[in-house]
Protein backbone atom coordinates (compact mmCIF):
# COMPACT_ATOMS: atom_id res chain seq x y z
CA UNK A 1 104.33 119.33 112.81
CA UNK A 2 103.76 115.77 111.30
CA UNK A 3 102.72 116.02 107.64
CA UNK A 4 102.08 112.40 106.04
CA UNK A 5 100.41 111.26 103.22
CA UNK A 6 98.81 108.75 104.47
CA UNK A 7 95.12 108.76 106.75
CA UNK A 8 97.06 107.85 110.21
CA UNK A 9 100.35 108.17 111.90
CA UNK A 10 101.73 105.20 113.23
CA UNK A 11 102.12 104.90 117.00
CA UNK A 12 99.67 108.17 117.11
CA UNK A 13 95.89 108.33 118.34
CA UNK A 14 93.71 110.93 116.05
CA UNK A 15 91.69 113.29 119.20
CA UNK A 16 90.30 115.58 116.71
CA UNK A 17 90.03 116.85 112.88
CA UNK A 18 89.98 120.23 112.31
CA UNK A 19 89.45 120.59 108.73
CA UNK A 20 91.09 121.09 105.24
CA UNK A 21 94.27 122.84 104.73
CA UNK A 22 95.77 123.98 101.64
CA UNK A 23 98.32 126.00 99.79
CA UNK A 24 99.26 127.15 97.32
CA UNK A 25 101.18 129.24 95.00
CA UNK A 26 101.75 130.03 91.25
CA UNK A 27 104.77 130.36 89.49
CA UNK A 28 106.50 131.38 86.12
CA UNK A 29 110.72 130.77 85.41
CA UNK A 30 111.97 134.24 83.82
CA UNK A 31 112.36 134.85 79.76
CA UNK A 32 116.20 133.39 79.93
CA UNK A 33 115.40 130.53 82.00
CA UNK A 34 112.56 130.09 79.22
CA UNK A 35 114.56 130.03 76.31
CA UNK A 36 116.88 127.51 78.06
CA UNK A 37 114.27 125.72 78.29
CA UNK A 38 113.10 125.83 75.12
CA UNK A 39 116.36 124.52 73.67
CA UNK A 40 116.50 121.72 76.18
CA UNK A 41 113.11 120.82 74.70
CA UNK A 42 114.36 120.45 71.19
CA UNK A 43 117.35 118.51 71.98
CA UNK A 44 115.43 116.40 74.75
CA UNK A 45 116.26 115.47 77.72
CA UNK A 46 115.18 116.80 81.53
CA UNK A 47 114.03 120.49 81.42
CA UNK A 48 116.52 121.54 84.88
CA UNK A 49 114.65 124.65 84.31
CA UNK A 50 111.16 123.69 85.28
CA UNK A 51 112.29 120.95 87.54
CA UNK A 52 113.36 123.25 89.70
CA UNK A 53 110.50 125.41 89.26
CA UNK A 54 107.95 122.93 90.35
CA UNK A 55 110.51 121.62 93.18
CA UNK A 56 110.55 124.99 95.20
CA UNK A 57 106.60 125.38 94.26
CA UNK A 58 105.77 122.55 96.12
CA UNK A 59 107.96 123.66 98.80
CA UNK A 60 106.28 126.67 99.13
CA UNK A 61 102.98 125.20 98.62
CA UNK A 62 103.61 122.67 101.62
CA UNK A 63 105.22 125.58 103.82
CA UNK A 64 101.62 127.46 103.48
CA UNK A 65 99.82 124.70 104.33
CA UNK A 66 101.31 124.03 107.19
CA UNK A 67 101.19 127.49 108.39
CA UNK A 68 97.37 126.91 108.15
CA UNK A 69 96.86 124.12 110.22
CA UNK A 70 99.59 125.67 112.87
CA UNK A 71 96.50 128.63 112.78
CA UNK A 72 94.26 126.05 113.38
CA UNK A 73 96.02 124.47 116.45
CA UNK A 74 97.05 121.04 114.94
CA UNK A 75 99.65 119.03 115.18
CA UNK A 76 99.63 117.13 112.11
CA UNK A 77 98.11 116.97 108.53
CA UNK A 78 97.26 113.79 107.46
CA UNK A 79 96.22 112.47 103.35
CA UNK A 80 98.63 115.19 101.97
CA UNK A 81 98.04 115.57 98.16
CA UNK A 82 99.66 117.85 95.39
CA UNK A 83 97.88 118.98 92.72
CA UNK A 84 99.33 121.09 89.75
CA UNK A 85 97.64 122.89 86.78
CA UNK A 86 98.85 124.59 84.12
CA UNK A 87 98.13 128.04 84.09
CA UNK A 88 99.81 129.75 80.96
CA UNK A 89 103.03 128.51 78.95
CA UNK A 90 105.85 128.71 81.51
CA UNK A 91 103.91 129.03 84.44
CA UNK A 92 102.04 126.35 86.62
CA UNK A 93 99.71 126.24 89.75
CA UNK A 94 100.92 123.92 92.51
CA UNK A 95 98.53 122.85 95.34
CA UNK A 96 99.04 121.18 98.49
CA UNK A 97 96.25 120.36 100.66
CA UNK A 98 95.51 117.60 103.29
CA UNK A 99 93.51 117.14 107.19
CA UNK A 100 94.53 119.38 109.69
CA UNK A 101 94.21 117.21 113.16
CA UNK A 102 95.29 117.24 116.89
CA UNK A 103 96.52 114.10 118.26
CA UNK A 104 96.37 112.23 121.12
């Protein structure tokens, strides 16, 4: 599966689009991994905490995705976007979404 973010794929021919795809998944780091956090916010610096948070949400995001557009028979997603929105303190909404297509 080809996932870009861009509208073609170079040395590829676009037969057919198929639609939308998207995942996506929400998630929350644990009351220790919080107040970690929350000292690493006082004394500044990168928050490891939620960095890694947000890194295996959009891995998961993209991994559902994809697993929609396989459904869908396609071979590639083109204009892949991420999207994230905070849901509560601690806790954030990532979305991955893009053009399921079959290719030449």
């Amino acid at each position: 599966m080809i996932i870009v973010n861009t509208d073609y794929i170079i040395g590829k021919e676009i037969k057919e689009i198929l639609g939308l795809v998207r995942g996506n998944t929400i998630q929350a780091k644990n009351i220790g991994k919080d107040i970690k956090a929350g000292f690493r916010h006082l004394a500044g610096g990168e928050i490891i905490e939620y960095t890694e948070m947000l890194a295996e949400s959009r891995e998961i995001a993209l991994q559902r995705m994809k697993e929609k557009a396989e459904k869908l028979g396609a071979d590639a997603v083109i204009n892949v976007r991420f999207m994230t929105s905070s849901i509560m303190g601690g806790a954030a909404e990532i979305l991955a979404y893009g053009t399921a297509v079959k290719l030449r």
